[in-house]
PDB file of N, CA and C in Angstrom:
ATOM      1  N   UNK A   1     171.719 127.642 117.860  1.00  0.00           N
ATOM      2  CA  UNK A   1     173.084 127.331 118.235  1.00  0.00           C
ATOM      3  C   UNK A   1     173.906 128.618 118.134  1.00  0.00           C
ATOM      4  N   UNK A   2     174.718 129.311 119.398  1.00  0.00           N
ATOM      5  CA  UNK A   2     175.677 129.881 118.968  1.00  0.00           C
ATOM      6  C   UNK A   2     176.710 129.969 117.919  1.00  0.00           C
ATOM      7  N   UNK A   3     177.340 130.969 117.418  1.00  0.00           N
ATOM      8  CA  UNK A   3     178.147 131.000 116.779  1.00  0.00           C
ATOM      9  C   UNK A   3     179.193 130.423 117.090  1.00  0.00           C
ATOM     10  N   UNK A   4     179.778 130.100 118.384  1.00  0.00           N
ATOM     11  CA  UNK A   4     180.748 129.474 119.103  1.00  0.00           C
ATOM     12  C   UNK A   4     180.754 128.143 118.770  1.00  0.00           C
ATOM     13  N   UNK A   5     179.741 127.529 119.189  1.00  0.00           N
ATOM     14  CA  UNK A   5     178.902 126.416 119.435  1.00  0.00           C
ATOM     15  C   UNK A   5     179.054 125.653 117.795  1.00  0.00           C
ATOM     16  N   UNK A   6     179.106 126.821 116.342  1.00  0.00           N
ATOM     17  CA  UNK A   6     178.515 126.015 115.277  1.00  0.00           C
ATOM     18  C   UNK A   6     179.950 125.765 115.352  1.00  0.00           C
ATOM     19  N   UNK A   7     180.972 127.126 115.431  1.00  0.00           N
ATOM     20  CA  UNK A   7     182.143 127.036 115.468  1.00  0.00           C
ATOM     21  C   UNK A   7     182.985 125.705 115.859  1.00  0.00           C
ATOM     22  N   UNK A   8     182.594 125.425 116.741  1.00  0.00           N
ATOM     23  CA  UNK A   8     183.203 124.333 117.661  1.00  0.00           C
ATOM     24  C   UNK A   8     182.827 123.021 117.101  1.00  0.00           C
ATOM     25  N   UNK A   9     181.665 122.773 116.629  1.00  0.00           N
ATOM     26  CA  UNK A   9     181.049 121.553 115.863  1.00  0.00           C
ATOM     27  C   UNK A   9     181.862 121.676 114.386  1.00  0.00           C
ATOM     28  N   UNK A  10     182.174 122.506 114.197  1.00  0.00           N
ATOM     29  CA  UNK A  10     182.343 122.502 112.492  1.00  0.00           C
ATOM     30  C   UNK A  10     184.252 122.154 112.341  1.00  0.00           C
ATOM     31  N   UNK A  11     184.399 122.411 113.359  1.00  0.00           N
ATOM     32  CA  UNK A  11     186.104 122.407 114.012  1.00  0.00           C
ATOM     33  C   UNK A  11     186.586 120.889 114.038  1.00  0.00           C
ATOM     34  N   UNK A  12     185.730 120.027 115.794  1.00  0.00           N
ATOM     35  CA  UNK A  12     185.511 118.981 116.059  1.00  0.00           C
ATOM     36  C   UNK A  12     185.017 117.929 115.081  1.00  0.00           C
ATOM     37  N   UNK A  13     183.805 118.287 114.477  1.00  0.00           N
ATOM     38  CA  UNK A  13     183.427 117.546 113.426  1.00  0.00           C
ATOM     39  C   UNK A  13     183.644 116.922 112.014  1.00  0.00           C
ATOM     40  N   UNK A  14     184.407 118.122 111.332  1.00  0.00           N
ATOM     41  CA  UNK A  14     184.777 117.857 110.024  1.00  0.00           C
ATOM     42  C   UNK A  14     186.247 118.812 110.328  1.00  0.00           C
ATOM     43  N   UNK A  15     186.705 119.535 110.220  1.00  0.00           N
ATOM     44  CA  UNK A  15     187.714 120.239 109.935  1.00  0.00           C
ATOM     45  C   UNK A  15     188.779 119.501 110.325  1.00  0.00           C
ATOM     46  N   UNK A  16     188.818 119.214 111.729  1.00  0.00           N
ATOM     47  CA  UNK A  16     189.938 118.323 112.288  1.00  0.00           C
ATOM     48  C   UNK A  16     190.061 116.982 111.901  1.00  0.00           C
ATOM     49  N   UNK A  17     189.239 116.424 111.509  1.00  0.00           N
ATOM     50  CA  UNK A  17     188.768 114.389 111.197  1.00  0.00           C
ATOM     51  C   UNK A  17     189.498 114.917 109.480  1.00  0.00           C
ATOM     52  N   UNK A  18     189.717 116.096 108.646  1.00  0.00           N
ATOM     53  CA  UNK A  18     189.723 116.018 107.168  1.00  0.00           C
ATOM     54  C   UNK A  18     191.417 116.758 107.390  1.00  0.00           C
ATOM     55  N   UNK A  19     191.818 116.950 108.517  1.00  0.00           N
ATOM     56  CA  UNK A  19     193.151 117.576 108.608  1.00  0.00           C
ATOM     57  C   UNK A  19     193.787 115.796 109.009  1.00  0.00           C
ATOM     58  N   UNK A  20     193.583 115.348 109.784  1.00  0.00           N
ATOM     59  CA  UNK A  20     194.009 114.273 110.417  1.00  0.00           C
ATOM     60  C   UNK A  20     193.959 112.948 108.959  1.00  0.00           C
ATOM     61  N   UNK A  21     193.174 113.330 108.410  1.00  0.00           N
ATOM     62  CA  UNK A  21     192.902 112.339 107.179  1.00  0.00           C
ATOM     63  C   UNK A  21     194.011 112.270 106.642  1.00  0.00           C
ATOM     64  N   UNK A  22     194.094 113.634 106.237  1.00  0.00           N
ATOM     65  CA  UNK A  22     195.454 114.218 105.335  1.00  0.00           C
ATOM     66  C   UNK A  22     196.432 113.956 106.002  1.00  0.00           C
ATOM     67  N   UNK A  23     196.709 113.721 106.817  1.00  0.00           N
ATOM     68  CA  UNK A  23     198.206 113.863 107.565  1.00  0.00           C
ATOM     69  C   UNK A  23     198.512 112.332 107.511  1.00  0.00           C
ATOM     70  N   UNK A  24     197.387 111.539 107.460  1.00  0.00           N
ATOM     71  CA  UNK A  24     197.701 110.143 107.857  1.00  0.00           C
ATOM     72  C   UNK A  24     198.271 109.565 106.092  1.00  0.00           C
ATOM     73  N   UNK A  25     197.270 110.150 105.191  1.00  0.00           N
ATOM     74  CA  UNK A  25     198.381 110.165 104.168  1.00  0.00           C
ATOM     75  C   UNK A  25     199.329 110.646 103.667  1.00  0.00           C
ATOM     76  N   UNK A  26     199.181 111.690 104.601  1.00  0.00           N
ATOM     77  CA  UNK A  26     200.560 112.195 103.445  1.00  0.00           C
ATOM     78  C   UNK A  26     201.617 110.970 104.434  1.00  0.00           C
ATOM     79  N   UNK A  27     201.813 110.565 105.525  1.00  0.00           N
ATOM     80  CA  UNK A  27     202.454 109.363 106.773  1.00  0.00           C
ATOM     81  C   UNK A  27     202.456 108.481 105.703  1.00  0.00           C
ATOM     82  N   UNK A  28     201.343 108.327 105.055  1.00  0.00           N
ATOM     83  CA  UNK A  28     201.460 106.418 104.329  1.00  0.00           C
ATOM     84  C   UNK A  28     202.737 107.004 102.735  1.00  0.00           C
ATOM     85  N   UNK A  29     202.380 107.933 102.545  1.00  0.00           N
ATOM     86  CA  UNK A  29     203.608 108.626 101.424  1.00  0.00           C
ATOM     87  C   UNK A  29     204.746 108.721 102.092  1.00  0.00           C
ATOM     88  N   UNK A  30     205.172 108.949 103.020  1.00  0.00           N
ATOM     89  CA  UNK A  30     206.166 109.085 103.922  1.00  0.00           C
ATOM     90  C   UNK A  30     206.759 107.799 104.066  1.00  0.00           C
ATOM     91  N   UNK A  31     206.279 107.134 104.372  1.00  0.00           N
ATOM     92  CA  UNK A  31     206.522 105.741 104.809  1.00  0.00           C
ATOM     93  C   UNK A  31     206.677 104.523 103.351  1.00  0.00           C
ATOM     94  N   UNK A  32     206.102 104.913 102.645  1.00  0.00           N
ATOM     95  CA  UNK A  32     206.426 104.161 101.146  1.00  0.00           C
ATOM     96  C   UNK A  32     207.790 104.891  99.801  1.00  0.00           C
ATOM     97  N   UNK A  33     208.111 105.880 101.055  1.00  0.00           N
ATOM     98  CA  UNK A  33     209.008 106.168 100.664  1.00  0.00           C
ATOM     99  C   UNK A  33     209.303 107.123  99.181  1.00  0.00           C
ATOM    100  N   UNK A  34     208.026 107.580  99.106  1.00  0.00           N
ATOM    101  CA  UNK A  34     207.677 107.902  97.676  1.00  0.00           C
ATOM    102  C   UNK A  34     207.798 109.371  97.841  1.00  0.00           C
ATOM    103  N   UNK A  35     208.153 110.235  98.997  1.00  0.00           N
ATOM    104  CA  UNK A  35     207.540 111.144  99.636  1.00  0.00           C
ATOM    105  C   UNK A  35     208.891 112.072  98.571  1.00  0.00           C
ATOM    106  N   UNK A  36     208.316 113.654  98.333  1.00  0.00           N
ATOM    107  CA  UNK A  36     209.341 114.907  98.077  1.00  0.00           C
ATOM    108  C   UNK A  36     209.670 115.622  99.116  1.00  0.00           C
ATOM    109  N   UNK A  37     210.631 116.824  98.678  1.00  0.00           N
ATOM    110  CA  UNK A  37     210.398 117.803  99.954  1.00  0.00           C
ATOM    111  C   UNK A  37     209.323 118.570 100.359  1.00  0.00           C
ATOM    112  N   UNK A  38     208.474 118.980  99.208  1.00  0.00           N
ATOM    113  CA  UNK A  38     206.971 119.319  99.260  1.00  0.00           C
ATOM    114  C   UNK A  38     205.802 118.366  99.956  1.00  0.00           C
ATOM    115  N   UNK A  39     206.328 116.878  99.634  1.00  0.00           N
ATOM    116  CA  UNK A  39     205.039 116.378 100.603  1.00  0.00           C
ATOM    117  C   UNK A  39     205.769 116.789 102.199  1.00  0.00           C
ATOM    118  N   UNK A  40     207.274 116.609 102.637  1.00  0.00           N
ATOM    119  CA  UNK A  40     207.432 116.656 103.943  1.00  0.00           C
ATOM    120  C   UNK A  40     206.709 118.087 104.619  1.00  0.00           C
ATOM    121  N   UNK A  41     206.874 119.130 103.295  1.00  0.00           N
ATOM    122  CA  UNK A  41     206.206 120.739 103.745  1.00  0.00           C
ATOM    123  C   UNK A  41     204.935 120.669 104.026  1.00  0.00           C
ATOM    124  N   UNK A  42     204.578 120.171 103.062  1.00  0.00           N
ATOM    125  CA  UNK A  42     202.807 119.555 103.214  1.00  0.00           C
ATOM    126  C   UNK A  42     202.688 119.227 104.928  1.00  0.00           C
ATOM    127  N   UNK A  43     203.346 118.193 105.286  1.00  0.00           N
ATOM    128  CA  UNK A  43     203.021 117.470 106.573  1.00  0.00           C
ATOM    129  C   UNK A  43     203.292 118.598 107.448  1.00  0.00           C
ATOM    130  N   UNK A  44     204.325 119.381 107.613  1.00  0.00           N
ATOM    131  CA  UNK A  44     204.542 120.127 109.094  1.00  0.00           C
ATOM    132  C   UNK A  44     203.386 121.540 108.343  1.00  0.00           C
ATOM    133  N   UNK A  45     203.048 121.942 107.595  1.00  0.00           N
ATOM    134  CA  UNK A  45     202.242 122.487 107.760  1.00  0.00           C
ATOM    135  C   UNK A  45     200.641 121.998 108.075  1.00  0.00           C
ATOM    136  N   UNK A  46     200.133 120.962 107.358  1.00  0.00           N
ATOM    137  CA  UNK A  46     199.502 120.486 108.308  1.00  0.00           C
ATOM    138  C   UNK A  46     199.063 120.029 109.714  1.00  0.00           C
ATOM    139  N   UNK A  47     200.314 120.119 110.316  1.00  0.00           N
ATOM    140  CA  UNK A  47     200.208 119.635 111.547  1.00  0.00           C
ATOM    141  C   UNK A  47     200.458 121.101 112.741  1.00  0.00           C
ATOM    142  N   UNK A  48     201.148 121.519 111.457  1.00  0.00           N
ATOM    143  CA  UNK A  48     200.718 123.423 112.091  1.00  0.00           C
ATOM    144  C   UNK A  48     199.453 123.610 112.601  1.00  0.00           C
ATOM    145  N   UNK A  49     198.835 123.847 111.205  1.00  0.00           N
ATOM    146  CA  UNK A  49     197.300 123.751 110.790  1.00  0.00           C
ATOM    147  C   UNK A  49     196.200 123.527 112.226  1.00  0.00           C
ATOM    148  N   UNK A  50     196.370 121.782 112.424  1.00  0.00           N
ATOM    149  CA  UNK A  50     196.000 121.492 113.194  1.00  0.00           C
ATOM    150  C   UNK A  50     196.067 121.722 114.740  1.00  0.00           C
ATOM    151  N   UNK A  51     197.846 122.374 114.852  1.00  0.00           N
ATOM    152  CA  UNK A  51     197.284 122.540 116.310  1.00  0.00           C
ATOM    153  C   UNK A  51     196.692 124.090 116.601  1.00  0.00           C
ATOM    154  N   UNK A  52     196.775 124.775 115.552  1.00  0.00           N
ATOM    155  CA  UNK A  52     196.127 126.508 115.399  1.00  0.00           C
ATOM    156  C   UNK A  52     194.358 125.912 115.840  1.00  0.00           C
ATOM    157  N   UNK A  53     193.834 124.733 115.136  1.00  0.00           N
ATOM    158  CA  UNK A  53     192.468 124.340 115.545  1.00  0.00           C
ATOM    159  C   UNK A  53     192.233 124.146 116.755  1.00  0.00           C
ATOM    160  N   UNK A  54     193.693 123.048 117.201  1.00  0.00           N
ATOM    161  CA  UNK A  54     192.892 123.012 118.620  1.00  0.00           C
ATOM    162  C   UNK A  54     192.924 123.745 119.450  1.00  0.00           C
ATOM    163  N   UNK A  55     194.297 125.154 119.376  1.00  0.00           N
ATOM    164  CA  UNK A  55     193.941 125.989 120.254  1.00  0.00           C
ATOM    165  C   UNK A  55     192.982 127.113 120.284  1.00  0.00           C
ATOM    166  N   UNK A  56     192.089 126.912 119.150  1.00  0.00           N
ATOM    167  CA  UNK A  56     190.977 127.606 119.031  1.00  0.00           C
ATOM    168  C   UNK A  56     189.640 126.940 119.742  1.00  0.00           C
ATOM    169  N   UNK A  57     190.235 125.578 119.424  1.00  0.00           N
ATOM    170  CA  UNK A  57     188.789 124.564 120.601  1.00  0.00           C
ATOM    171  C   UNK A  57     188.869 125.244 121.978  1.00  0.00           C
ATOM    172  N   UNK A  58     190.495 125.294 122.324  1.00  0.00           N
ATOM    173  CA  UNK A  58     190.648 125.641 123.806  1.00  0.00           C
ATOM    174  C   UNK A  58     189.507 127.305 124.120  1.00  0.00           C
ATOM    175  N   UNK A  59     190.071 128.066 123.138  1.00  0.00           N
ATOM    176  CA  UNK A  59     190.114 128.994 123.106  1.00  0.00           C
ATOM    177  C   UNK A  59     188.021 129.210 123.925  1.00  0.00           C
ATOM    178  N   UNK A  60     187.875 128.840 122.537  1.00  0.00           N
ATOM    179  CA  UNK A  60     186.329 128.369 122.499  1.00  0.00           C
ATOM    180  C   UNK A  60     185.820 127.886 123.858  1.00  0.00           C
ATOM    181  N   UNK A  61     186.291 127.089 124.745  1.00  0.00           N
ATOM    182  CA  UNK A  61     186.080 125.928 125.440  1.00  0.00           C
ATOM    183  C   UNK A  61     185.855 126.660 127.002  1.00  0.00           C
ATOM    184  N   UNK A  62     187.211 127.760 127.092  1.00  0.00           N
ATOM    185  CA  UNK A  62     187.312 128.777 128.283  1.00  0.00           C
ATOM    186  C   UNK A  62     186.996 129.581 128.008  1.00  0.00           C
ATOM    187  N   UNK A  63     185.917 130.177 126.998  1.00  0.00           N
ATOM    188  CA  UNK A  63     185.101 131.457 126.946  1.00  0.00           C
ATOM    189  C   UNK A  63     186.214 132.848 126.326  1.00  0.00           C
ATOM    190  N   UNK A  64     187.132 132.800 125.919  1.00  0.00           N
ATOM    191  CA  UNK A  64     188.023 133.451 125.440  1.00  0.00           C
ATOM    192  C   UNK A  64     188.506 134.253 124.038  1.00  0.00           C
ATOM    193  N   UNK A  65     186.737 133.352 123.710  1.00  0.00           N
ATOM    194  CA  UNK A  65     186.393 133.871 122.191  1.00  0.00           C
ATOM    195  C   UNK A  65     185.615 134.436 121.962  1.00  0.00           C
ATOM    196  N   UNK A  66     185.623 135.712 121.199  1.00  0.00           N
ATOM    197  CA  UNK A  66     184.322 136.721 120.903  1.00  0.00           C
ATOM    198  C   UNK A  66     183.612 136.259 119.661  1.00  0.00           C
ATOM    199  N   UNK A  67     182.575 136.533 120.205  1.00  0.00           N
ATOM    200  CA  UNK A  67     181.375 136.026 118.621  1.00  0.00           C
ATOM    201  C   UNK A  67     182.220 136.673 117.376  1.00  0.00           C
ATOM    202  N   UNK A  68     182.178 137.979 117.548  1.00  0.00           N
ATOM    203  CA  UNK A  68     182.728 138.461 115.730  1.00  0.00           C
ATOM    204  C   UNK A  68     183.773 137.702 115.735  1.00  0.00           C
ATOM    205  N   UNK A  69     184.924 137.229 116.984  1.00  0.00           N
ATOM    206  CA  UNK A  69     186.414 136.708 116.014  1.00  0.00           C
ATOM    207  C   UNK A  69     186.031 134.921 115.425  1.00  0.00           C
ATOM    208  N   UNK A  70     184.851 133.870 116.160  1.00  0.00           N
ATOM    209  CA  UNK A  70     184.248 133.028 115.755  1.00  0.00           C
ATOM    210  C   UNK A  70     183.574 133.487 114.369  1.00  0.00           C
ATOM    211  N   UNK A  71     183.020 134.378 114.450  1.00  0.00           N
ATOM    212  CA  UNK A  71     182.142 134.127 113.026  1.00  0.00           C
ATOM    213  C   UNK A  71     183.007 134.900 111.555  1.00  0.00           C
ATOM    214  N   UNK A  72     183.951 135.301 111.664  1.00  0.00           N
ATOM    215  CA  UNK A  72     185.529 135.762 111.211  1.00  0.00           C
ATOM    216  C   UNK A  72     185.815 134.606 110.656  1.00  0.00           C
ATOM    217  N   UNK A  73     186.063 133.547 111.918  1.00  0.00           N
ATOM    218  CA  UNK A  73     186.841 131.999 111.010  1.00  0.00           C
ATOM    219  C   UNK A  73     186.120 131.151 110.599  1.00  0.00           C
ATOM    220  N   UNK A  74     184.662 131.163 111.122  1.00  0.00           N
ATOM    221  CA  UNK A  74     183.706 130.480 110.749  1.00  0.00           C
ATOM    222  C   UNK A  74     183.487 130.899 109.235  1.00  0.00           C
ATOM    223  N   UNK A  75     183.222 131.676 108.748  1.00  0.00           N
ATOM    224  CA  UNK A  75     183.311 132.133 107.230  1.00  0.00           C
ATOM    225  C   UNK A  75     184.449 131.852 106.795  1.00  0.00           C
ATOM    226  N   UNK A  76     185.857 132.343 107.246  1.00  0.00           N
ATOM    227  CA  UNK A  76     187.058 131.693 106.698  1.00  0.00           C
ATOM    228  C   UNK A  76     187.109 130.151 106.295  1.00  0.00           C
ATOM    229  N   UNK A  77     186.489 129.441 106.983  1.00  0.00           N
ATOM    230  CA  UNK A  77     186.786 127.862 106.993  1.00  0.00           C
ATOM    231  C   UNK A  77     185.500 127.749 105.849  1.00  0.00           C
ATOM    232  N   UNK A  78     184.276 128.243 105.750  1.00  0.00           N
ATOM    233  CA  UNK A  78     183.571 127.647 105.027  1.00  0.00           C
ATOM    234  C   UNK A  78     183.946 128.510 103.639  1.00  0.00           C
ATOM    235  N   UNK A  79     184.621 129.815 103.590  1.00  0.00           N
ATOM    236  CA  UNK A  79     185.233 130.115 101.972  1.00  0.00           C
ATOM    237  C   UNK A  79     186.818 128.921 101.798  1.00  0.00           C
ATOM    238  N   UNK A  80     187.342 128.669 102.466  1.00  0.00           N
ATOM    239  CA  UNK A  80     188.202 127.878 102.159  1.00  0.00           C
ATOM    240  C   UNK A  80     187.294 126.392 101.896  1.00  0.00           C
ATOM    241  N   UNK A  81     186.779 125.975 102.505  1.00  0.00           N
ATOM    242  CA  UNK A  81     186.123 124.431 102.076  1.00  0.00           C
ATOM    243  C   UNK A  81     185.236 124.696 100.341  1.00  0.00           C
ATOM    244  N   UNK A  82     184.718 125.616  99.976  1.00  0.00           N
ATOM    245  CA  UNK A  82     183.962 125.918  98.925  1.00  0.00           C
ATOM    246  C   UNK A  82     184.983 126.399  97.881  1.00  0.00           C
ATOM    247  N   UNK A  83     186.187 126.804  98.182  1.00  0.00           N
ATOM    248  CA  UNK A  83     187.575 126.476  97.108  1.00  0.00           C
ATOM    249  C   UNK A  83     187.638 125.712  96.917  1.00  0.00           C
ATOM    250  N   UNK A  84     187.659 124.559  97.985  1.00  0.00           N
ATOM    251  CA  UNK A  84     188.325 123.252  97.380  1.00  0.00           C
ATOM    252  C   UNK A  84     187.548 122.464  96.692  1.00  0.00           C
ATOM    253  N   UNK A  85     186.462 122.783  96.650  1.00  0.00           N
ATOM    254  CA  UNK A  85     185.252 121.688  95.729  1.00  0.00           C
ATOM    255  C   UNK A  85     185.437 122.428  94.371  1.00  0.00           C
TER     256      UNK A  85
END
């Protein structure tokens, strides 16, 4: 599998489904009214977050991405996921 390719699976697959997770709660905090100004920061940066992903799907999608700048975020995303555990 390309680097693009793992890129794009690892994006589509988990990164975006665990951004979207989050957003839907921090929505149910929002909505129960329980929410601070930090969870509202939480949310628009998340939703930052997320659309920086998908214009990297795009990116990915129309050939517009070079292997080193994929395998750059591809390590970025998997040292950030191995923080959070």
């Amino acid at each position: 599998m390309s680097i693009q390719k793992e890129l794009e699976s690892l994006i589509k697959n988990d990164v975006l489904v665990e951004i979207e997770d989050y957003i839907d709660e921090l929505f149910e905090i929002i909505a129960a009214k329980k929410e601070d100004e930090r969870t509202k920061e939480e949310l628009e940066n998340m939703q930052e977050m997320r659309e920086d992903f998908i214009a990297m799907l795009k990116d990915i999608e129309s050939g517009d991405m070079e292997d080193d700048e994929a395998e750059e975020i591809l390590e970025e995303i998997k040292e950030m996921r191995s923080e959070e555990e």
